[in-house]
PDB file of N, CA and C in Angstrom:
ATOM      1  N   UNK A   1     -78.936 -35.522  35.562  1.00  0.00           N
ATOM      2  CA  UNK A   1     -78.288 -36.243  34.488  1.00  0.00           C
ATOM      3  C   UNK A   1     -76.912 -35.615  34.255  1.00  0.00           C
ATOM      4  N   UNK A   2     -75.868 -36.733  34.037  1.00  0.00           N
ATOM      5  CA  UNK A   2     -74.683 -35.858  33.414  1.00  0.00           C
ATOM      6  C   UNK A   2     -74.433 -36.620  32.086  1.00  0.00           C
ATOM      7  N   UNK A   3     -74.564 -36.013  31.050  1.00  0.00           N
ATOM      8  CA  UNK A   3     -74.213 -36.073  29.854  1.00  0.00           C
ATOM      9  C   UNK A   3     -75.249 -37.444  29.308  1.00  0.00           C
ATOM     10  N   UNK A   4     -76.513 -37.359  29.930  1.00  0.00           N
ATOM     11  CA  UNK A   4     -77.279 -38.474  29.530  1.00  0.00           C
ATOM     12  C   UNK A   4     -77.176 -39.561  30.581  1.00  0.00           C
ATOM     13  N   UNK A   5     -76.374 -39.674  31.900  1.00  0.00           N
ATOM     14  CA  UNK A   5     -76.385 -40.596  32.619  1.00  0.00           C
ATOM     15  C   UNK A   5     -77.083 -40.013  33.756  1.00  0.00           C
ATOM     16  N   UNK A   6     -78.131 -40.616  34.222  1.00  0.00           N
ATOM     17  CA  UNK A   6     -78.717 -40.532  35.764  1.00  0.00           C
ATOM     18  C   UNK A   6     -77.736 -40.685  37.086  1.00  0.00           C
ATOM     19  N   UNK A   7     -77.623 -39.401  37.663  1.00  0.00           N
ATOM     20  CA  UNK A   7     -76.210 -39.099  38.407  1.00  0.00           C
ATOM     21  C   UNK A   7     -77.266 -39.362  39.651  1.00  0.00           C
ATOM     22  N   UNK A   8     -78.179 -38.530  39.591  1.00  0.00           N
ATOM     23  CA  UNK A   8     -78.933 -38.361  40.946  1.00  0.00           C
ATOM     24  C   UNK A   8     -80.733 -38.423  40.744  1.00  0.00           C
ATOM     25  N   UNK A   9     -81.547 -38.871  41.654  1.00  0.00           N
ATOM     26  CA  UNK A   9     -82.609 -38.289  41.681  1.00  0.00           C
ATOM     27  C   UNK A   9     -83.220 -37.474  42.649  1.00  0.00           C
ATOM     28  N   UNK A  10     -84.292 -36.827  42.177  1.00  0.00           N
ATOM     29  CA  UNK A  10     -84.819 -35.936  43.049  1.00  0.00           C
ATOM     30  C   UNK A  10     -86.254 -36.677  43.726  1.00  0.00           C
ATOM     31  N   UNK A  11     -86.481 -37.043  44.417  1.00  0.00           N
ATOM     32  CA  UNK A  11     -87.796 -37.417  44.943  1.00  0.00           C
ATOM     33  C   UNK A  11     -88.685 -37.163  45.944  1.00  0.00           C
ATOM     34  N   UNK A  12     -89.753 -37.577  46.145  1.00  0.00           N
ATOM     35  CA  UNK A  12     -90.858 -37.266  46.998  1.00  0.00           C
ATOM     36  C   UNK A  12     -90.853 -35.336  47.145  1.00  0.00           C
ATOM     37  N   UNK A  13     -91.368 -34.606  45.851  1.00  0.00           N
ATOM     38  CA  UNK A  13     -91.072 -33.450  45.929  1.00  0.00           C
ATOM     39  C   UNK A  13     -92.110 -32.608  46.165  1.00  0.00           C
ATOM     40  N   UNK A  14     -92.320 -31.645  46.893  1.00  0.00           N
ATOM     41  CA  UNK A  14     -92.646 -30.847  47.815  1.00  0.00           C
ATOM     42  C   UNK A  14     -92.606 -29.371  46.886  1.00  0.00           C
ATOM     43  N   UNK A  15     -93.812 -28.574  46.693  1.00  0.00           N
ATOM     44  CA  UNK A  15     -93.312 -27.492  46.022  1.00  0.00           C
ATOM     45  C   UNK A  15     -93.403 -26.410  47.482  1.00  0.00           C
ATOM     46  N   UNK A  16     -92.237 -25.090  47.703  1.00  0.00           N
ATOM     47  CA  UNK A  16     -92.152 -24.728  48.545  1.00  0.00           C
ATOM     48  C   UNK A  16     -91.808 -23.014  47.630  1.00  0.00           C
ATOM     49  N   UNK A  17     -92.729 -22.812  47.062  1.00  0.00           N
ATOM     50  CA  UNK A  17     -92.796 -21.825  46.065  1.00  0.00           C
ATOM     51  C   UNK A  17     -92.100 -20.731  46.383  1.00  0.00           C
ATOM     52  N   UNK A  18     -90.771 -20.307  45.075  1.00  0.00           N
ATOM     53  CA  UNK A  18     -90.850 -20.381  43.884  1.00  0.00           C
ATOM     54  C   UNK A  18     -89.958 -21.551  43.853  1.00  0.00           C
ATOM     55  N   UNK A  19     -89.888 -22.655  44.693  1.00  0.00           N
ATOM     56  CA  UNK A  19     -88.251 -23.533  44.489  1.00  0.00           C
ATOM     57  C   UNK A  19     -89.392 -24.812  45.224  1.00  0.00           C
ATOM     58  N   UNK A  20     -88.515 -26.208  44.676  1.00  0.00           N
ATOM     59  CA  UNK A  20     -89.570 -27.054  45.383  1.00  0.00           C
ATOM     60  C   UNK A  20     -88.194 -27.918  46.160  1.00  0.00           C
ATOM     61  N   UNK A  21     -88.647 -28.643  47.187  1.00  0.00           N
ATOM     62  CA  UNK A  21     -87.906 -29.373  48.305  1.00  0.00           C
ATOM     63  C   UNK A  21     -88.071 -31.226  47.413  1.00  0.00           C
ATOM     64  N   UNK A  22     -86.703 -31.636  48.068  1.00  0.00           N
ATOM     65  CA  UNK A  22     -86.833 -33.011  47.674  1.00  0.00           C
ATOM     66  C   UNK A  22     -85.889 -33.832  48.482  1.00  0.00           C
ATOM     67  N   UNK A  23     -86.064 -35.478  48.452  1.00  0.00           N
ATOM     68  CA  UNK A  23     -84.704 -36.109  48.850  1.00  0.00           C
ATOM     69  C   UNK A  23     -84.392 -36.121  47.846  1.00  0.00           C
ATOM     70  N   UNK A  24     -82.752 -36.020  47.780  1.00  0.00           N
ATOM     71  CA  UNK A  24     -81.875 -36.282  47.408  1.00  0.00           C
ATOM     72  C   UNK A  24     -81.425 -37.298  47.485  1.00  0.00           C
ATOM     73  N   UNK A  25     -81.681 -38.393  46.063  1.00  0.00           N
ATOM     74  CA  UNK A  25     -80.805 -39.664  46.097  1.00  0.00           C
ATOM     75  C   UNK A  25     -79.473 -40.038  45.371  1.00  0.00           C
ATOM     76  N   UNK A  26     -78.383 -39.637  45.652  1.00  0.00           N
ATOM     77  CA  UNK A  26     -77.352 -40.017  44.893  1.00  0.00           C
ATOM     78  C   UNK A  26     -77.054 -40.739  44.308  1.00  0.00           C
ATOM     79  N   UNK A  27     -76.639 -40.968  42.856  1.00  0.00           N
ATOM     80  CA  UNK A  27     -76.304 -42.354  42.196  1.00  0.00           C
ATOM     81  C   UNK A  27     -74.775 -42.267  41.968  1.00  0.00           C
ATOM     82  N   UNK A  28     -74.556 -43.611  40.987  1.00  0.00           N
ATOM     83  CA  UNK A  28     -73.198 -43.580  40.848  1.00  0.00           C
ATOM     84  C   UNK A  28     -72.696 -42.292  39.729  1.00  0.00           C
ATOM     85  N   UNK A  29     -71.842 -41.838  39.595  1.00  0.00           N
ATOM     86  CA  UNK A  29     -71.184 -40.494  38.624  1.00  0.00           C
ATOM     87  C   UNK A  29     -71.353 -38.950  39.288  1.00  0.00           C
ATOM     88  N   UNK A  30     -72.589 -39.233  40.268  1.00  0.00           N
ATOM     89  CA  UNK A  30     -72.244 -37.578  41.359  1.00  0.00           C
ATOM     90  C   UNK A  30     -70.990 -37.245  41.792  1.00  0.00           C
ATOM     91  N   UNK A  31     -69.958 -38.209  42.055  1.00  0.00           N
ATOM     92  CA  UNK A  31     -68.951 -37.522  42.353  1.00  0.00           C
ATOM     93  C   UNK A  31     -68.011 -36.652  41.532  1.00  0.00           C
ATOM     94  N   UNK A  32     -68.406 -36.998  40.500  1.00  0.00           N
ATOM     95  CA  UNK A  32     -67.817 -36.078  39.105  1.00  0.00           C
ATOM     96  C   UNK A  32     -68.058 -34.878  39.342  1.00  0.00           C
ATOM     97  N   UNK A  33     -69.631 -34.289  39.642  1.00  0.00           N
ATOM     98  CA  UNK A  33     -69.751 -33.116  39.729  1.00  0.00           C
ATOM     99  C   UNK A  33     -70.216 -32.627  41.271  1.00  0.00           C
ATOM    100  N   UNK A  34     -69.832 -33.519  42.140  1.00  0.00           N
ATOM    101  CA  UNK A  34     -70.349 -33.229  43.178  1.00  0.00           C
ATOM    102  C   UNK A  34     -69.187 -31.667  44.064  1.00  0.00           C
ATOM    103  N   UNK A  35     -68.177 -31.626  43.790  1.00  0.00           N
ATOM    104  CA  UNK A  35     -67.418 -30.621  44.194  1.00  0.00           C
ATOM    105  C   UNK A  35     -68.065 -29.088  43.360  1.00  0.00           C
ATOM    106  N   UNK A  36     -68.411 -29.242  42.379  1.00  0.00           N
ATOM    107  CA  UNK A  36     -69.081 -27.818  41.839  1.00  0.00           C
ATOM    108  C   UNK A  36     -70.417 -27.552  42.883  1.00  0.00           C
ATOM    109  N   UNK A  37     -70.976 -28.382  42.813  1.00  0.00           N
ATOM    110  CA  UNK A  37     -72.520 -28.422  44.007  1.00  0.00           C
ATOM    111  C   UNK A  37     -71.977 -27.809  45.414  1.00  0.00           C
ATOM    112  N   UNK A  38     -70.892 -28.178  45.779  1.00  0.00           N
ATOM    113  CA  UNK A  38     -70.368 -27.884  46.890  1.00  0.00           C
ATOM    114  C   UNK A  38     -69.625 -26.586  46.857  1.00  0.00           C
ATOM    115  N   UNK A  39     -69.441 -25.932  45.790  1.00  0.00           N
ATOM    116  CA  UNK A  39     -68.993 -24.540  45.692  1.00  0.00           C
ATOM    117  C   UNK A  39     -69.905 -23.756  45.618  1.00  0.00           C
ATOM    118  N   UNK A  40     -71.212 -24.138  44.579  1.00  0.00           N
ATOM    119  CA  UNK A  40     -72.874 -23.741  44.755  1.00  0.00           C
ATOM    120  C   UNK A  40     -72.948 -23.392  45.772  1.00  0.00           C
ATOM    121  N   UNK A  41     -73.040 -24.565  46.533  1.00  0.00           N
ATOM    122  CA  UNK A  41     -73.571 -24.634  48.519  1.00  0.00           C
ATOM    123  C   UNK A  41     -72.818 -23.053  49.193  1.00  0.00           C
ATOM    124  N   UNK A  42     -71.821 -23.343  48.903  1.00  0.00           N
ATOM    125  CA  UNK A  42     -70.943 -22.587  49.938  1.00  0.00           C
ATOM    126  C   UNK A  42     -71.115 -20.822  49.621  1.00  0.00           C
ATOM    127  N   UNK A  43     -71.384 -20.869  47.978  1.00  0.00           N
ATOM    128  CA  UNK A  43     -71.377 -19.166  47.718  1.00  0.00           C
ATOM    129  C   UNK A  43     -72.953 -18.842  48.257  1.00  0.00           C
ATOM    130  N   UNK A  44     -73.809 -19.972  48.381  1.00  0.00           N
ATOM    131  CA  UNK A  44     -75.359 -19.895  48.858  1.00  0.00           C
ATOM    132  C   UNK A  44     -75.485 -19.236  50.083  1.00  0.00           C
ATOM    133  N   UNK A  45     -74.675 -20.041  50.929  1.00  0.00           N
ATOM    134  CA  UNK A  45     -74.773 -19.808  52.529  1.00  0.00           C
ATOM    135  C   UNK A  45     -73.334 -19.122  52.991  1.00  0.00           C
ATOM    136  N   UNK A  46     -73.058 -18.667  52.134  1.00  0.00           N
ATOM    137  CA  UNK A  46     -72.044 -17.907  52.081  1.00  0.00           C
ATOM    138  C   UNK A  46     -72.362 -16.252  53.374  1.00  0.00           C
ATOM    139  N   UNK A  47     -71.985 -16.099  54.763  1.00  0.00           N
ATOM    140  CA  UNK A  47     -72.430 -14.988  55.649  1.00  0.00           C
ATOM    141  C   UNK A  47     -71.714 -13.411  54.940  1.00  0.00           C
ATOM    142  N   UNK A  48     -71.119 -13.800  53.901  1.00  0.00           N
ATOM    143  CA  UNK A  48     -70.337 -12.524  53.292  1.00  0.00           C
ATOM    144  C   UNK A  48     -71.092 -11.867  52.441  1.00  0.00           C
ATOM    145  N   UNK A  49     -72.754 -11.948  52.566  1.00  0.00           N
ATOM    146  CA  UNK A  49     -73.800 -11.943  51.293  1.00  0.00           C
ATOM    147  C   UNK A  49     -73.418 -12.776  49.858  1.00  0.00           C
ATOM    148  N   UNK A  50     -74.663 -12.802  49.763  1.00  0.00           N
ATOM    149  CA  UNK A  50     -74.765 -13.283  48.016  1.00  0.00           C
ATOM    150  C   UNK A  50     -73.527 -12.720  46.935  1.00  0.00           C
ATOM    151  N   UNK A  51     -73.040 -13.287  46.156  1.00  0.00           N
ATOM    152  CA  UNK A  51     -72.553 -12.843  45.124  1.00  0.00           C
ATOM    153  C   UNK A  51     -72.882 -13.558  43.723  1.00  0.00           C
ATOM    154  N   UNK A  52     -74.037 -12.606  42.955  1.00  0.00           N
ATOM    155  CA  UNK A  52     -74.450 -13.649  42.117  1.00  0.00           C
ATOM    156  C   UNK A  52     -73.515 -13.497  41.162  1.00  0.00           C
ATOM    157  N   UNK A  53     -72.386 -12.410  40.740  1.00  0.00           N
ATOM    158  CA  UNK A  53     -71.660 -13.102  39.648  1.00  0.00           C
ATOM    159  C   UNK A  53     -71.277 -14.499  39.829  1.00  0.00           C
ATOM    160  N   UNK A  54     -70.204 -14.586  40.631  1.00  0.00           N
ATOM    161  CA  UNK A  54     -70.209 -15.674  41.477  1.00  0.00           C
ATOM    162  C   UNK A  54     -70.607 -17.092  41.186  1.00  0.00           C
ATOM    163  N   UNK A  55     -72.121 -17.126  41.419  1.00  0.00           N
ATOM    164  CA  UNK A  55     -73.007 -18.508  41.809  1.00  0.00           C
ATOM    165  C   UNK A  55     -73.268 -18.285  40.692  1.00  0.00           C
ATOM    166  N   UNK A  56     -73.394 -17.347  39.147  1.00  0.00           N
ATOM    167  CA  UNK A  56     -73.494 -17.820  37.844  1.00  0.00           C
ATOM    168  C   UNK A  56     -72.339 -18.197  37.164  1.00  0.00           C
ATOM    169  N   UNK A  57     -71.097 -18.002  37.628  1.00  0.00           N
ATOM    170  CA  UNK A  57     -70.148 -18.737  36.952  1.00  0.00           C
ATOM    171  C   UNK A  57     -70.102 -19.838  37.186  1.00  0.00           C
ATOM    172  N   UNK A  58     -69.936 -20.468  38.222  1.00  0.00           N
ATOM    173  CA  UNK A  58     -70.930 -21.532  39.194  1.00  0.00           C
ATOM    174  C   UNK A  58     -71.532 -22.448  38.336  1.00  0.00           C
ATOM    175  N   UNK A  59     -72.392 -21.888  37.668  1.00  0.00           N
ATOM    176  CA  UNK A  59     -73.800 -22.447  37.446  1.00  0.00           C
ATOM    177  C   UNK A  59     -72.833 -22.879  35.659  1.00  0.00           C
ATOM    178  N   UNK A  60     -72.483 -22.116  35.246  1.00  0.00           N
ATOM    179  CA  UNK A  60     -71.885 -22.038  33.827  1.00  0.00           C
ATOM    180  C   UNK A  60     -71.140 -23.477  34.231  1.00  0.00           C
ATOM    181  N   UNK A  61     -70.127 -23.518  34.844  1.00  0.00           N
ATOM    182  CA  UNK A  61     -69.145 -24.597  35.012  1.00  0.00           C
ATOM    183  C   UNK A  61     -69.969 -26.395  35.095  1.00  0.00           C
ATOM    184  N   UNK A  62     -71.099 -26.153  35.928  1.00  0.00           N
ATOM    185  CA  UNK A  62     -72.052 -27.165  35.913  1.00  0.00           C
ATOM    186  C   UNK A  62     -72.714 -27.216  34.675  1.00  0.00           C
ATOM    187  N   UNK A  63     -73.055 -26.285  33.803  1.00  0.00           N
ATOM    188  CA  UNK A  63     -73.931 -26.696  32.417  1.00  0.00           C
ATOM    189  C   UNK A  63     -73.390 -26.985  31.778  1.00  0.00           C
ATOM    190  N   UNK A  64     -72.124 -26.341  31.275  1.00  0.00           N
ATOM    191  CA  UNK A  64     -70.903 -27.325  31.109  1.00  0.00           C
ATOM    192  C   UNK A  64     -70.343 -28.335  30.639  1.00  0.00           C
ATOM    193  N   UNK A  65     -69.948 -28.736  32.302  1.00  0.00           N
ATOM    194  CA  UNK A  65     -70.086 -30.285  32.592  1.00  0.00           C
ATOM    195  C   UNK A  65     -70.793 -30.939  31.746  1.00  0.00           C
ATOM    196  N   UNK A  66     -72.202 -30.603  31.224  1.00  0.00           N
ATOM    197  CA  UNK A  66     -72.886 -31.223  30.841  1.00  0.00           C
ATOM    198  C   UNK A  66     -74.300 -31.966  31.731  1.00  0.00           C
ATOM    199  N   UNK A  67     -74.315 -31.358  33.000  1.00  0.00           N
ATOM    200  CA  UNK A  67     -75.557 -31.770  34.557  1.00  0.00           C
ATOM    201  C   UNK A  67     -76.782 -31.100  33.150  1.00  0.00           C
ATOM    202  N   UNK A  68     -77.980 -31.774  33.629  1.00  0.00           N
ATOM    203  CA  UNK A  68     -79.021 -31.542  32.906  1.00  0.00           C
ATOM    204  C   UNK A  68     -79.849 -32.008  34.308  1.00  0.00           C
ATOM    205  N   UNK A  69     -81.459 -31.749  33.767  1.00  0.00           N
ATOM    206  CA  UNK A  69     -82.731 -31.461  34.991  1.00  0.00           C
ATOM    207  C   UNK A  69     -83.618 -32.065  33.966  1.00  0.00           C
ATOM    208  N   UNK A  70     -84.255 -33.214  34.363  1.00  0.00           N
ATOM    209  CA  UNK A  70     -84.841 -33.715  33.686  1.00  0.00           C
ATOM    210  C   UNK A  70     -86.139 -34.129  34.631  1.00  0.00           C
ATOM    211  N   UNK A  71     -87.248 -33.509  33.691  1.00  0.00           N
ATOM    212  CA  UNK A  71     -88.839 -33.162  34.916  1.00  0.00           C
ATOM    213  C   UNK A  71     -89.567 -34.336  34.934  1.00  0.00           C
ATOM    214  N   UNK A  72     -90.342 -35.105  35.611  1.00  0.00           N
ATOM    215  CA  UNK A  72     -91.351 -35.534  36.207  1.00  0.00           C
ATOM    216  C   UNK A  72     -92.040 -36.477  34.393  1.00  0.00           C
ATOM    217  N   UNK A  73     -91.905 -34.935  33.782  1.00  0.00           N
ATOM    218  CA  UNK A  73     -93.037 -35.480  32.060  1.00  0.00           C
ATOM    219  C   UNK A  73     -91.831 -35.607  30.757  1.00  0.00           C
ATOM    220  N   UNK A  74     -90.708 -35.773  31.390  1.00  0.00           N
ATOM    221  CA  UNK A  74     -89.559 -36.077  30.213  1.00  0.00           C
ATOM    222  C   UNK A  74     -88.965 -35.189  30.204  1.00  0.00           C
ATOM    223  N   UNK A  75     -89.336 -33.620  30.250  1.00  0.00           N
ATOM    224  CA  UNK A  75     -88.542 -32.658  29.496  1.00  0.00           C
ATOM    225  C   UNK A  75     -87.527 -32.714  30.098  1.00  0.00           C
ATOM    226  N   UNK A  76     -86.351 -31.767  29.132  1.00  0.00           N
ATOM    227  CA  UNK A  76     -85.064 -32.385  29.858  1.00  0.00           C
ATOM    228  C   UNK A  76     -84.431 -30.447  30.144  1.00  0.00           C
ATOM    229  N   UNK A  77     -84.289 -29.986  30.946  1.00  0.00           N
ATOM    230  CA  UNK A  77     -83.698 -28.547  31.047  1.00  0.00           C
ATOM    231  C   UNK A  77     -82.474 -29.003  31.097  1.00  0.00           C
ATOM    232  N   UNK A  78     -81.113 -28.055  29.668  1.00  0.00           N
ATOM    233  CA  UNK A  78     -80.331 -28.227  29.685  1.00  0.00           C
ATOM    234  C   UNK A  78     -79.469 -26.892  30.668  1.00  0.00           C
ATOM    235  N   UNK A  79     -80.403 -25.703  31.071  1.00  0.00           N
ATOM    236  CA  UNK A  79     -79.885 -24.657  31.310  1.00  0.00           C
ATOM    237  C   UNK A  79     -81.157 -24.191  32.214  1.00  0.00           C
ATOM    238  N   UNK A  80     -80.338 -22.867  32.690  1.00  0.00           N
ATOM    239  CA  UNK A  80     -81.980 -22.463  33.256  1.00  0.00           C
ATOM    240  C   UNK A  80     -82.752 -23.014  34.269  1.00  0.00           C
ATOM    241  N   UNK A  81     -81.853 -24.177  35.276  1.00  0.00           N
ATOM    242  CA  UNK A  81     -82.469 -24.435  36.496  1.00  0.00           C
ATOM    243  C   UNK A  81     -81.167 -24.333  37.888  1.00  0.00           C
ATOM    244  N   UNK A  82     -81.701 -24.444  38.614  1.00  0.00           N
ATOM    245  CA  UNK A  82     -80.806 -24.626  39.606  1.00  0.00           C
ATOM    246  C   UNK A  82     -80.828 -25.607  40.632  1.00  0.00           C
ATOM    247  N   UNK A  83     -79.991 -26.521  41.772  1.00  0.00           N
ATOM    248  CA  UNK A  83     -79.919 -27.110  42.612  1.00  0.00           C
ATOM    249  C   UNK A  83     -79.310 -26.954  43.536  1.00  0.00           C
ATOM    250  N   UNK A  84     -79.859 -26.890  44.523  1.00  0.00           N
ATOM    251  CA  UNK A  84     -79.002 -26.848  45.939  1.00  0.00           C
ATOM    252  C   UNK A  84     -78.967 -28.323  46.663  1.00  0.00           C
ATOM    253  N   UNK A  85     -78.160 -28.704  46.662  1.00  0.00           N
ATOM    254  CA  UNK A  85     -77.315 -30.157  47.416  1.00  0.00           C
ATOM    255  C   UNK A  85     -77.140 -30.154  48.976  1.00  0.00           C
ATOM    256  N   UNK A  86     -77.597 -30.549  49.824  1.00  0.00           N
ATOM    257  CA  UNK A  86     -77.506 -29.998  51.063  1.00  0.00           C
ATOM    258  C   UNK A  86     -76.906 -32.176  51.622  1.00  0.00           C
ATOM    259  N   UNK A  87     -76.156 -31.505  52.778  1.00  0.00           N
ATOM    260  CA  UNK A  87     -75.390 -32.910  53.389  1.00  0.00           C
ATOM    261  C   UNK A  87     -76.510 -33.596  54.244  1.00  0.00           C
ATOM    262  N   UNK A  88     -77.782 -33.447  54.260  1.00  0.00           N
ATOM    263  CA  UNK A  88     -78.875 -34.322  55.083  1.00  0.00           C
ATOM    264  C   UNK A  88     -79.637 -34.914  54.250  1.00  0.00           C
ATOM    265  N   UNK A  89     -79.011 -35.201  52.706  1.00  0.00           N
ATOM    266  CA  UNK A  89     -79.887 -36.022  52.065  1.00  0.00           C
ATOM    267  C   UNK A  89     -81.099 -35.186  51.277  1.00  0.00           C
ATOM    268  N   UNK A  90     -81.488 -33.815  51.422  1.00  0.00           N
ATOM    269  CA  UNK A  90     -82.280 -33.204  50.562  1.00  0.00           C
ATOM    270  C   UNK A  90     -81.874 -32.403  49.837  1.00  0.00           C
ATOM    271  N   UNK A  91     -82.449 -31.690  49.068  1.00  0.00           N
ATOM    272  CA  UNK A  91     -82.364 -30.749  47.847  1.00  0.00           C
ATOM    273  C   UNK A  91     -83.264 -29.626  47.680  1.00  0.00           C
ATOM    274  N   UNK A  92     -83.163 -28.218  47.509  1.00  0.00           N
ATOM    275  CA  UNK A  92     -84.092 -27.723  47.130  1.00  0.00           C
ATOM    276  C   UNK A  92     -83.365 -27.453  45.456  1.00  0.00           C
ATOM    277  N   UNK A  93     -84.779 -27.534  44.709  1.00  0.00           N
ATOM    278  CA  UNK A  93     -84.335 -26.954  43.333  1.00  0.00           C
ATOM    279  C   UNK A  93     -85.304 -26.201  42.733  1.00  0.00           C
ATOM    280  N   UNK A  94     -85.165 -25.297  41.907  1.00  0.00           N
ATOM    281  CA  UNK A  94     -86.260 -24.675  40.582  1.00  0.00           C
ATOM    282  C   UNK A  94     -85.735 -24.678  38.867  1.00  0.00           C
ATOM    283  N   UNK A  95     -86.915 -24.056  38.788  1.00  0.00           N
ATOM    284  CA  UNK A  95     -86.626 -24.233  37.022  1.00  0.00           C
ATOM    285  C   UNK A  95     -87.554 -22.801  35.933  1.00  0.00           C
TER     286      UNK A  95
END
């Protein structure tokens, strides 16, 4: 969700513990925040190791925005989850 609008969904999800696997379906307004996801991506698989200051400022700039995680039974996580966006159409995420 961004700011109450359904940007993306997550589906047919797979738990692959502690993070669960999904497709990734894009809707219309991802492109708003789709360049932060892509800075996510990059500090992720980043070969220079991890830098989690980094991927939490990251994460700040996306909550932000206003991106929200909204589960399966309504609840809506405004903070406190994460997504990884990958270019083959899936996602891994947790919460």
């Amino acid at each position: 969700m961004l700011r109450g609008d359904v940007i993306a969904r997550l589906e047919d999800v797979h738990p692959d513990m502690p993070w669960f696997e999904a497709n990734f379906v894009r809707g219309e307004g991802f492109e708003q925040v789709e360049s932060l996801f892509r800075e996510e991506r990059a500090l992720v698989d980043s070969g220079a190791g991890f830098d989690a200051d980094a991927w939490q400022a990251v994460w700040e700039k996306i909550y932000e925005a206003g991106v929200s995680l909204t589960l399966s039974d309504g609840t809506r996580m405004d903070r406190d989850f994460a997504v990884h966006v990958y270019d083959d159409g899936t996602a891994r995420f947790r919460y």
